[in-house]
PDB file of N, CA and C in Angstrom:
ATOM      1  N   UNK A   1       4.712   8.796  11.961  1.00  0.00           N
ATOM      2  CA  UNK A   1       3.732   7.736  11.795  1.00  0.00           C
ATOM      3  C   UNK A   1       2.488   8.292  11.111  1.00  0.00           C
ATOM      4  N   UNK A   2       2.131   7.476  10.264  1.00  0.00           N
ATOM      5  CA  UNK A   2       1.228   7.942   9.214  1.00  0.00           C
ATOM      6  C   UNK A   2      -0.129   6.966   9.322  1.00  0.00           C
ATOM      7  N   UNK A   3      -1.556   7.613   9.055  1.00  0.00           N
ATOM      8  CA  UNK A   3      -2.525   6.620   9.682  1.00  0.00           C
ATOM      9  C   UNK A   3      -2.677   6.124   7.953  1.00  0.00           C
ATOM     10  N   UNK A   4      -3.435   5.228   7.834  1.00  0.00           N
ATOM     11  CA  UNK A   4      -3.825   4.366   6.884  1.00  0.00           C
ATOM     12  C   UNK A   4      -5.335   4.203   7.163  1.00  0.00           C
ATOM     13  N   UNK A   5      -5.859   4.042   5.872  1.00  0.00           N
ATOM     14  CA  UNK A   5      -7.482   4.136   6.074  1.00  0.00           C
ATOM     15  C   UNK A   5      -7.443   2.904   4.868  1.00  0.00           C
ATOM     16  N   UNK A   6      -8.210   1.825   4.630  1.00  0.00           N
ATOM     17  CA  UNK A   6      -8.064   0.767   4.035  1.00  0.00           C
ATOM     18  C   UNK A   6      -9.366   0.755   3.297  1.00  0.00           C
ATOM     19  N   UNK A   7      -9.592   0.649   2.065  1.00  0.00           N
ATOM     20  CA  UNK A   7     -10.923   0.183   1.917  1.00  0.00           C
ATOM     21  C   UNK A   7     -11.025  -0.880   0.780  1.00  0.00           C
ATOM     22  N   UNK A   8     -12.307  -1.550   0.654  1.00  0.00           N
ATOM     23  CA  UNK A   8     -12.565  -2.833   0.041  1.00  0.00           C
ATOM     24  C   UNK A   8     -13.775  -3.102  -0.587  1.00  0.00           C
ATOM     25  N   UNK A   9     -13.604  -3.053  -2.098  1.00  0.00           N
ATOM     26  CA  UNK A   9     -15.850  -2.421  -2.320  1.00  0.00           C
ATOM     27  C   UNK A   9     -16.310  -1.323  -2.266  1.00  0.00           C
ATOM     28  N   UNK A  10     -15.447  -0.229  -2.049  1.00  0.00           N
ATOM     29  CA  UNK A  10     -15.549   1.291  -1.316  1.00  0.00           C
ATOM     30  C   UNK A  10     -16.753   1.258  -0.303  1.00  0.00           C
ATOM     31  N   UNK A  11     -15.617   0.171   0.319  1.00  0.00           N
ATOM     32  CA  UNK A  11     -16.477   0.251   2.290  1.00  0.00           C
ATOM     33  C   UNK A  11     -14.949   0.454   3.272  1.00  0.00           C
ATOM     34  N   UNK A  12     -15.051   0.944   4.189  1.00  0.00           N
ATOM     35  CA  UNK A  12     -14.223   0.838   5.255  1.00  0.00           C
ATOM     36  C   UNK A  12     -13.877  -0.337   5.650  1.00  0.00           C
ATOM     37  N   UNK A  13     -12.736  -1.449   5.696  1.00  0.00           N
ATOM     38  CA  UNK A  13     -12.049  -2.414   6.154  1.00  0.00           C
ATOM     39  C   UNK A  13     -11.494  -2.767   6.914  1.00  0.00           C
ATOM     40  N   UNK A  14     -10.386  -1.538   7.151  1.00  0.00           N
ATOM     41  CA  UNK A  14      -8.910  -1.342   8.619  1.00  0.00           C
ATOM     42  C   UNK A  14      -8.790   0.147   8.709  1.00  0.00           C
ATOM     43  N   UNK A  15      -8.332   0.173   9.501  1.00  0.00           N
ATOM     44  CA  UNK A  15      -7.365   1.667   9.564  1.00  0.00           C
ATOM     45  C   UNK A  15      -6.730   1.417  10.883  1.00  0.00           C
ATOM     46  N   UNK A  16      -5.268   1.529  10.372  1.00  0.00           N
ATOM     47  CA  UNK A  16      -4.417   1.539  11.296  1.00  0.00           C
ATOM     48  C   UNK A  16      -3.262   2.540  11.575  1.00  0.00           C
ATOM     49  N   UNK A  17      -2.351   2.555  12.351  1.00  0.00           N
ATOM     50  CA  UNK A  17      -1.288   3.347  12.119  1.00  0.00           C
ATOM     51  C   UNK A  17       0.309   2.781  11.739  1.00  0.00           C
ATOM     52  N   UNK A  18       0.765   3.369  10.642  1.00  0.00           N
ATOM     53  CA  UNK A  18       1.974   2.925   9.692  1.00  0.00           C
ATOM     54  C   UNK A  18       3.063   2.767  10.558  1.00  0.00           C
ATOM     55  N   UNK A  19       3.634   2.121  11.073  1.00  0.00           N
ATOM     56  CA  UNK A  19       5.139   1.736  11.753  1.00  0.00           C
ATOM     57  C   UNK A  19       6.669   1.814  10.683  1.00  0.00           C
ATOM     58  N   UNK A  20       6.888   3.093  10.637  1.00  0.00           N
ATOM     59  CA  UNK A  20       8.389   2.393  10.254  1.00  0.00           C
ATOM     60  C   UNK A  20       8.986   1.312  10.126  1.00  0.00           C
ATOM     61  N   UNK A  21       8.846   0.134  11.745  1.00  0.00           N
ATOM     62  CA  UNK A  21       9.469  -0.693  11.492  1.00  0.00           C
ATOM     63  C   UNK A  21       8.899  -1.654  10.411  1.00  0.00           C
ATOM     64  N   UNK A  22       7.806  -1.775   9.969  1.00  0.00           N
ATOM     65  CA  UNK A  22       7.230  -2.192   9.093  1.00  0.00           C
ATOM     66  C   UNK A  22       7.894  -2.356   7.668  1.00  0.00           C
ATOM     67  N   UNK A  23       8.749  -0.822   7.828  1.00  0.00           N
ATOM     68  CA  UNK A  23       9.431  -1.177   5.887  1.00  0.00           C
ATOM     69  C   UNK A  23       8.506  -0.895   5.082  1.00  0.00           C
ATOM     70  N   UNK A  24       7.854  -1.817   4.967  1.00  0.00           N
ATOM     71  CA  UNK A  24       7.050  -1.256   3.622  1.00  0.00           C
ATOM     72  C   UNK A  24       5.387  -1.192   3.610  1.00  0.00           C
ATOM     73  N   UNK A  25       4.760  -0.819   3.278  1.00  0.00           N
ATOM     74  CA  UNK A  25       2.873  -0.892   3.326  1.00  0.00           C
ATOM     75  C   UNK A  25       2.613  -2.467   2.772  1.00  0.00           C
ATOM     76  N   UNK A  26       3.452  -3.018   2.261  1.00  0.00           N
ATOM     77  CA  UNK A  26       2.612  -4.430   2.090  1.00  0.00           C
ATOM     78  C   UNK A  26       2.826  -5.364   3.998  1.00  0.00           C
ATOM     79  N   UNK A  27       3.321  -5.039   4.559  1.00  0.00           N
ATOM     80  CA  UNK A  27       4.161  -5.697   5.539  1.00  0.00           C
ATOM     81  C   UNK A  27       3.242  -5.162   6.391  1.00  0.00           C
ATOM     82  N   UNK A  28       3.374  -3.783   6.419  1.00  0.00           N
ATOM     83  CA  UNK A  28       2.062  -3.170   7.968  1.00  0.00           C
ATOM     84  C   UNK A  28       0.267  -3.340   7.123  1.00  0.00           C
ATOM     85  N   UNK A  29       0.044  -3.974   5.759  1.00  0.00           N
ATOM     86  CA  UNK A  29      -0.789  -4.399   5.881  1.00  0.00           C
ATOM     87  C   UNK A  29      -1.444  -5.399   6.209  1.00  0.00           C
ATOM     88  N   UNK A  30      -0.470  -6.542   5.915  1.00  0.00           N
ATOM     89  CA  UNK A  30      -0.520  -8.145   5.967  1.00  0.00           C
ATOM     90  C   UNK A  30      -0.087  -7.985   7.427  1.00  0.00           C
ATOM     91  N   UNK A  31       0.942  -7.048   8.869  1.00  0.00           N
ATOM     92  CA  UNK A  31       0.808  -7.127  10.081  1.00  0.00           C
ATOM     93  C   UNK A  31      -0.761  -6.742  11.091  1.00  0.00           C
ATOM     94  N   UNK A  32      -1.395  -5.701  10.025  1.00  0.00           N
ATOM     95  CA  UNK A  32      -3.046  -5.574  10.538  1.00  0.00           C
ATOM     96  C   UNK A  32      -4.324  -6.184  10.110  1.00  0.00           C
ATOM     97  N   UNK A  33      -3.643  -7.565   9.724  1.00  0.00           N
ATOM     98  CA  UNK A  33      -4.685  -8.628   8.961  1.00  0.00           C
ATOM     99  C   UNK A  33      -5.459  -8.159   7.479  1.00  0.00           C
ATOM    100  N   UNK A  34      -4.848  -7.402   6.756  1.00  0.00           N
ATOM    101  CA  UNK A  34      -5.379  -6.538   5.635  1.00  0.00           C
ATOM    102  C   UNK A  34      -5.159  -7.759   4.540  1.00  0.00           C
ATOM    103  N   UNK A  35      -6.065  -8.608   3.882  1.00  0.00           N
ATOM    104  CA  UNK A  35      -5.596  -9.706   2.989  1.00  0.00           C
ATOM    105  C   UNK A  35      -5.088  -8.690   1.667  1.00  0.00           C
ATOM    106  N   UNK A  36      -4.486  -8.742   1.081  1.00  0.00           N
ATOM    107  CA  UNK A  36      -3.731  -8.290  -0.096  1.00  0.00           C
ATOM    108  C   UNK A  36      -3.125  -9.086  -1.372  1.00  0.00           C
ATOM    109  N   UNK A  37      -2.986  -9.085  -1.898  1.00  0.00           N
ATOM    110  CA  UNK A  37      -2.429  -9.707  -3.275  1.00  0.00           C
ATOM    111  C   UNK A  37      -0.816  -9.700  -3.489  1.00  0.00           C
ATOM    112  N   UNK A  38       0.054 -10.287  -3.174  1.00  0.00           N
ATOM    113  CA  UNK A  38       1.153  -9.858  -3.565  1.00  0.00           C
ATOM    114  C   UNK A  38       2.177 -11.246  -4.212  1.00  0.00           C
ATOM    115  N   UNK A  39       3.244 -10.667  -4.257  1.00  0.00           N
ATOM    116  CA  UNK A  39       4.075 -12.153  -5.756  1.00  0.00           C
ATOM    117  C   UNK A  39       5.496 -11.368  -5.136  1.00  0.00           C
ATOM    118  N   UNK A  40       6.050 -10.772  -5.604  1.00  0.00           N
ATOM    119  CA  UNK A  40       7.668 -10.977  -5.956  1.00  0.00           C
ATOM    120  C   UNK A  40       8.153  -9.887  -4.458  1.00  0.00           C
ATOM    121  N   UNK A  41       7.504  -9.039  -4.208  1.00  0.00           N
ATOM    122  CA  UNK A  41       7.989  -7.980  -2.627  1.00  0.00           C
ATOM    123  C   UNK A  41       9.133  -7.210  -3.245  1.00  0.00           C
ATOM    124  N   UNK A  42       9.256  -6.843  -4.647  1.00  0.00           N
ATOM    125  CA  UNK A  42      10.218  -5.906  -4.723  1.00  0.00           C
ATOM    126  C   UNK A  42       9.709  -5.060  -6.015  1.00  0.00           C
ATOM    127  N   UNK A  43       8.519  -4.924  -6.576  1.00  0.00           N
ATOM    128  CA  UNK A  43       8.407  -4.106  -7.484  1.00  0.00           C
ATOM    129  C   UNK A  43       8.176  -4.209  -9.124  1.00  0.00           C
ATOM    130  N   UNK A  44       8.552  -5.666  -9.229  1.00  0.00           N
ATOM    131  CA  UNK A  44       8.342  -6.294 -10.205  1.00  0.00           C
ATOM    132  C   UNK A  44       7.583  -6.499 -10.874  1.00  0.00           C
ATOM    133  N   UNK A  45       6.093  -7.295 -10.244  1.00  0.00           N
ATOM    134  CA  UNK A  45       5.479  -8.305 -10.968  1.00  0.00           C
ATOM    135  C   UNK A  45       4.327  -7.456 -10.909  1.00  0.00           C
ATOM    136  N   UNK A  46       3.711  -6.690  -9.917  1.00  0.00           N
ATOM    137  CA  UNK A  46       2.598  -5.465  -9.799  1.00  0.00           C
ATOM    138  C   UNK A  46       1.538  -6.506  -9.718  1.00  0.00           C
ATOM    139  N   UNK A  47       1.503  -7.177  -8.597  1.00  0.00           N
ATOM    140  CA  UNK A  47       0.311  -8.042  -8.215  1.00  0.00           C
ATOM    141  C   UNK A  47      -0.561  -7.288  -6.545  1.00  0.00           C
ATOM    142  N   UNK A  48       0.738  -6.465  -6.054  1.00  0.00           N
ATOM    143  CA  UNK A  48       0.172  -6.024  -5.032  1.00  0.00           C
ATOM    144  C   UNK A  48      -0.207  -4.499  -5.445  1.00  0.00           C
ATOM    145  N   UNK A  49      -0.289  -4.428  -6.645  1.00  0.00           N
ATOM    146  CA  UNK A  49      -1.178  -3.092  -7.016  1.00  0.00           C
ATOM    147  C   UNK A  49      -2.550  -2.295  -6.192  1.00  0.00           C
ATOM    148  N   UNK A  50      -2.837  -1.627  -5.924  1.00  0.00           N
ATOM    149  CA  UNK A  50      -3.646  -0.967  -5.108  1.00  0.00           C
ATOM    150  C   UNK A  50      -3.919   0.776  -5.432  1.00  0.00           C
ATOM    151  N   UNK A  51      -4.824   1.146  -5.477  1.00  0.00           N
ATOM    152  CA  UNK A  51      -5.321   2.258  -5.532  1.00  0.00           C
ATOM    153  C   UNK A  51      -4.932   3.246  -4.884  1.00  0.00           C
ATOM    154  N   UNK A  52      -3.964   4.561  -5.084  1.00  0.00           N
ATOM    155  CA  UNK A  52      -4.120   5.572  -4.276  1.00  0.00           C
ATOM    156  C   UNK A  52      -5.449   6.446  -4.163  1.00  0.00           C
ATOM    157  N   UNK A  53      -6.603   6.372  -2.691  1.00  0.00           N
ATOM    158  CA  UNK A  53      -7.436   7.516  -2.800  1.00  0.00           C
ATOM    159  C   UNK A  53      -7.371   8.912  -2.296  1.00  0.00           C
ATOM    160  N   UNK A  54      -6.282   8.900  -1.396  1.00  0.00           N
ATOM    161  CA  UNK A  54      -6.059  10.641  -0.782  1.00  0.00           C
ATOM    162  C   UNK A  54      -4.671  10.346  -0.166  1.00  0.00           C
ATOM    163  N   UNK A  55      -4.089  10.824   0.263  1.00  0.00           N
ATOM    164  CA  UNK A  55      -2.385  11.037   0.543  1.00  0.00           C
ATOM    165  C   UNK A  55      -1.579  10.947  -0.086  1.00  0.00           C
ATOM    166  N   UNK A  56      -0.231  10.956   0.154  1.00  0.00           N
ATOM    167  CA  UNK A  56       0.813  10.814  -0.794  1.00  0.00           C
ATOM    168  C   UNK A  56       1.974   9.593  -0.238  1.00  0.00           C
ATOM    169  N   UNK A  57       2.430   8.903  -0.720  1.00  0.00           N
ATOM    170  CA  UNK A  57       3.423   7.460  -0.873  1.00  0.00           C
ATOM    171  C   UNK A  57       5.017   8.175  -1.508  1.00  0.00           C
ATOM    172  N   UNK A  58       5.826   7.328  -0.978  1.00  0.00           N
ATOM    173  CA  UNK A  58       6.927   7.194  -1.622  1.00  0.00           C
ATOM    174  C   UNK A  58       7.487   5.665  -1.476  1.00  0.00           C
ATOM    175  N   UNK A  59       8.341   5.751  -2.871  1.00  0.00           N
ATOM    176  CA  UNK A  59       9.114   4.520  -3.072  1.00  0.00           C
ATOM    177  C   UNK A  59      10.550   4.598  -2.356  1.00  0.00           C
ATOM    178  N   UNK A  60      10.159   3.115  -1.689  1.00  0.00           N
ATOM    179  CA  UNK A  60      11.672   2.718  -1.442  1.00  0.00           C
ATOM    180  C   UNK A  60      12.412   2.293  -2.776  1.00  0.00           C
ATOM    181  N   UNK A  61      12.143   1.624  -3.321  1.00  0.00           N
ATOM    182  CA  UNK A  61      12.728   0.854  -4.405  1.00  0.00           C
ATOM    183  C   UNK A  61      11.561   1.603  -5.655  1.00  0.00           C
ATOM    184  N   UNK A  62      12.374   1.722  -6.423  1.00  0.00           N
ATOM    185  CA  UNK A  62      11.502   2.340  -8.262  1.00  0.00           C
ATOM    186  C   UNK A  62      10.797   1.026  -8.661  1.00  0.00           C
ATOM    187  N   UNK A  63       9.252   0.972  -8.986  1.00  0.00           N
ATOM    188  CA  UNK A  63       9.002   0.058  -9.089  1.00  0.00           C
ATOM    189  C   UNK A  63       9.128  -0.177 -10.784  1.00  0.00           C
ATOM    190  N   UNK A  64       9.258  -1.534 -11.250  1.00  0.00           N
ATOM    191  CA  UNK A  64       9.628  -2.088 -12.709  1.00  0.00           C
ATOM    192  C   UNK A  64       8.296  -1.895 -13.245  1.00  0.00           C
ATOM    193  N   UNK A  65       6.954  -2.637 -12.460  1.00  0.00           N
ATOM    194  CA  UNK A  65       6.038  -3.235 -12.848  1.00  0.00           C
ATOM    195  C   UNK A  65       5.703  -1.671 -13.502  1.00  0.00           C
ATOM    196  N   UNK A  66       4.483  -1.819 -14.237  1.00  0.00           N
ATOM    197  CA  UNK A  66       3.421  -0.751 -15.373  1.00  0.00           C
ATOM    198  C   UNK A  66       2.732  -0.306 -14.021  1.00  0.00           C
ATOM    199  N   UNK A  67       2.946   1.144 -13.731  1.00  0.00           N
ATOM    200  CA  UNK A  67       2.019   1.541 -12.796  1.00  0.00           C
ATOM    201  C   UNK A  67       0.711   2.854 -13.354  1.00  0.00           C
ATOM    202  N   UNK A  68      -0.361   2.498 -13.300  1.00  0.00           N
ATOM    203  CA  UNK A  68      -0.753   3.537 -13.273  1.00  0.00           C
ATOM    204  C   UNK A  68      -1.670   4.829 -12.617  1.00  0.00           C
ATOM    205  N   UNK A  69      -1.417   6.048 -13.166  1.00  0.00           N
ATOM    206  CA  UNK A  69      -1.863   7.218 -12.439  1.00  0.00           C
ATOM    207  C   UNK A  69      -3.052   6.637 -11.325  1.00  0.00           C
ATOM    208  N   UNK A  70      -2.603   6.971 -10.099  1.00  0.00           N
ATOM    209  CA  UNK A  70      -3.548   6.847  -8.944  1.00  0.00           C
ATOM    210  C   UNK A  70      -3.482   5.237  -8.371  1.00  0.00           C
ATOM    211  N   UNK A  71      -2.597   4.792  -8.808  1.00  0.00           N
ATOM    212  CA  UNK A  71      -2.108   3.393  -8.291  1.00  0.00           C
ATOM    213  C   UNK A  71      -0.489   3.306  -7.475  1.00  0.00           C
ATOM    214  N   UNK A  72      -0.660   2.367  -6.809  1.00  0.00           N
ATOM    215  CA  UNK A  72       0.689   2.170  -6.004  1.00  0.00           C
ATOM    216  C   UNK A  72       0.528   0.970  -6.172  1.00  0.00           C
ATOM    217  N   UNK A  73       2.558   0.422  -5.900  1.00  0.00           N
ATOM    218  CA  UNK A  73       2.653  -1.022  -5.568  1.00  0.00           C
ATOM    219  C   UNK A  73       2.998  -0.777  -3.818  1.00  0.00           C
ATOM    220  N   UNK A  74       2.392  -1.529  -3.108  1.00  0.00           N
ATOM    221  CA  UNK A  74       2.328  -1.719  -1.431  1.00  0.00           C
ATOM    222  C   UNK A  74       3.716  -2.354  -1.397  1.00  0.00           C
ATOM    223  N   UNK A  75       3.997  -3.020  -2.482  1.00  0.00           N
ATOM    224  CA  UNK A  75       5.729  -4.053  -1.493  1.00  0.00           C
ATOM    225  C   UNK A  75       6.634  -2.609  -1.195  1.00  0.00           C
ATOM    226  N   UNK A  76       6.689  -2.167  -2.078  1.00  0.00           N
ATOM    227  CA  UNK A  76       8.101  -0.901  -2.106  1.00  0.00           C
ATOM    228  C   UNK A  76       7.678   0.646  -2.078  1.00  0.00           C
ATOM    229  N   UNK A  77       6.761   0.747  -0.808  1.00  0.00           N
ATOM    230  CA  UNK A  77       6.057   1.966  -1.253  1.00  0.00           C
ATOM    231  C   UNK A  77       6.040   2.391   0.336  1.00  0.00           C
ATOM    232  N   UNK A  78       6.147   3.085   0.939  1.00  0.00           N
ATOM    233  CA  UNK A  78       5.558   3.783   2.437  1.00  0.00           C
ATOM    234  C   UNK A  78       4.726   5.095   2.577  1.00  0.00           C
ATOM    235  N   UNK A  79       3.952   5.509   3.555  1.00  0.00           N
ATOM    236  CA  UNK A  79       3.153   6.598   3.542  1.00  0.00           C
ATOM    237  C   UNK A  79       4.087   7.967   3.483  1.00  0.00           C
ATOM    238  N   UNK A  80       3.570   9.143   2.867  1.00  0.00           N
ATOM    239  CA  UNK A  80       4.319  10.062   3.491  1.00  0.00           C
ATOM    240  C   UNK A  80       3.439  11.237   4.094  1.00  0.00           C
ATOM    241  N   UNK A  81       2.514  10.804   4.102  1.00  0.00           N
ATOM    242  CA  UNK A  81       1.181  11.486   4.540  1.00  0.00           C
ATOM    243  C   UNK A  81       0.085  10.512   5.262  1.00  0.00           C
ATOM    244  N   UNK A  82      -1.224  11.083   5.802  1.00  0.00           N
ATOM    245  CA  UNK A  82      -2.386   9.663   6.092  1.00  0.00           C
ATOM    246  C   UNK A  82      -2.772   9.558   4.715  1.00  0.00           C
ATOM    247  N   UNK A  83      -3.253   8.331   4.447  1.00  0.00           N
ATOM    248  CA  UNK A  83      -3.083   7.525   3.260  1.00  0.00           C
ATOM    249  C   UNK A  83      -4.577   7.067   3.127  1.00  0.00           C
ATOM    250  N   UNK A  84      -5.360   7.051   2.109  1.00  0.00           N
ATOM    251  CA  UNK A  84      -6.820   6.000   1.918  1.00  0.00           C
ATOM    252  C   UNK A  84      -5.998   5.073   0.621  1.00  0.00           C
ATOM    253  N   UNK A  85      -6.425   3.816   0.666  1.00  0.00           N
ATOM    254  CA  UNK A  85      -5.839   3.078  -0.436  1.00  0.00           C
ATOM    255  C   UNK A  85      -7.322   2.172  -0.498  1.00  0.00           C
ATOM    256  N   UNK A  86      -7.483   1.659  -1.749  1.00  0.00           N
ATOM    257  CA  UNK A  86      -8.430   1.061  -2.140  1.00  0.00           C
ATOM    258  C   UNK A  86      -7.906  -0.372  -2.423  1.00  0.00           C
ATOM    259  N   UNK A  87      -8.175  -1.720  -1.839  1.00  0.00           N
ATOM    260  CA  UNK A  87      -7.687  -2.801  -2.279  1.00  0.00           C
ATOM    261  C   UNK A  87      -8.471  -3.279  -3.573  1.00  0.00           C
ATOM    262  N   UNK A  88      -7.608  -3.844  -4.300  1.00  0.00           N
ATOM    263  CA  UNK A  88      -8.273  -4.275  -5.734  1.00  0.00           C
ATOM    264  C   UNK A  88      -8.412  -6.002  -5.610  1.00  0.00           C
TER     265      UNK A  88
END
């Protein structure tokens, strides 16, 4: 279990801790009231784009959408470390 540090405006928002059963970081964000942006939940459309600021992520699924350096998509992505993510 991996902690999550959330931020918004580069202010502190949530921080919670990542559940496996969760599946994916869009799911244990939208389960800790974290409002987020998201469209298709598989990698596609890159609406739930978000900022990596310190840890490291891995993909469940390769995402399609244009990602770039220091960005993650939250639908298909889990912690593999404690995580700061910046919501956009």
């Amino acid at each position: 279990m991996s902690k999550v540090r959330v931020h918004r405006n580069n202010e502190l928002e949530s921080e919670f801790t990542f559940d496996s059963n969760d599946r994916t970081l869009l799911n244990a964000l939208q389960k800790n009231a974290v409002e987020v942006l998201y469209h298709c939940r598989e990698g596609f459309c890159g609406a739930c784009r978000c900022k990596l600021k310190s840890g490291s992520i891995s993909y469940i699924n390769e995402p399609l959408a244009f990602v770039r350096k220091g960005e993650i998509l939250t639908c298909c992505s889990v912690p593999d470390t404690e995580i700061e993510i910046e919501v956009l």
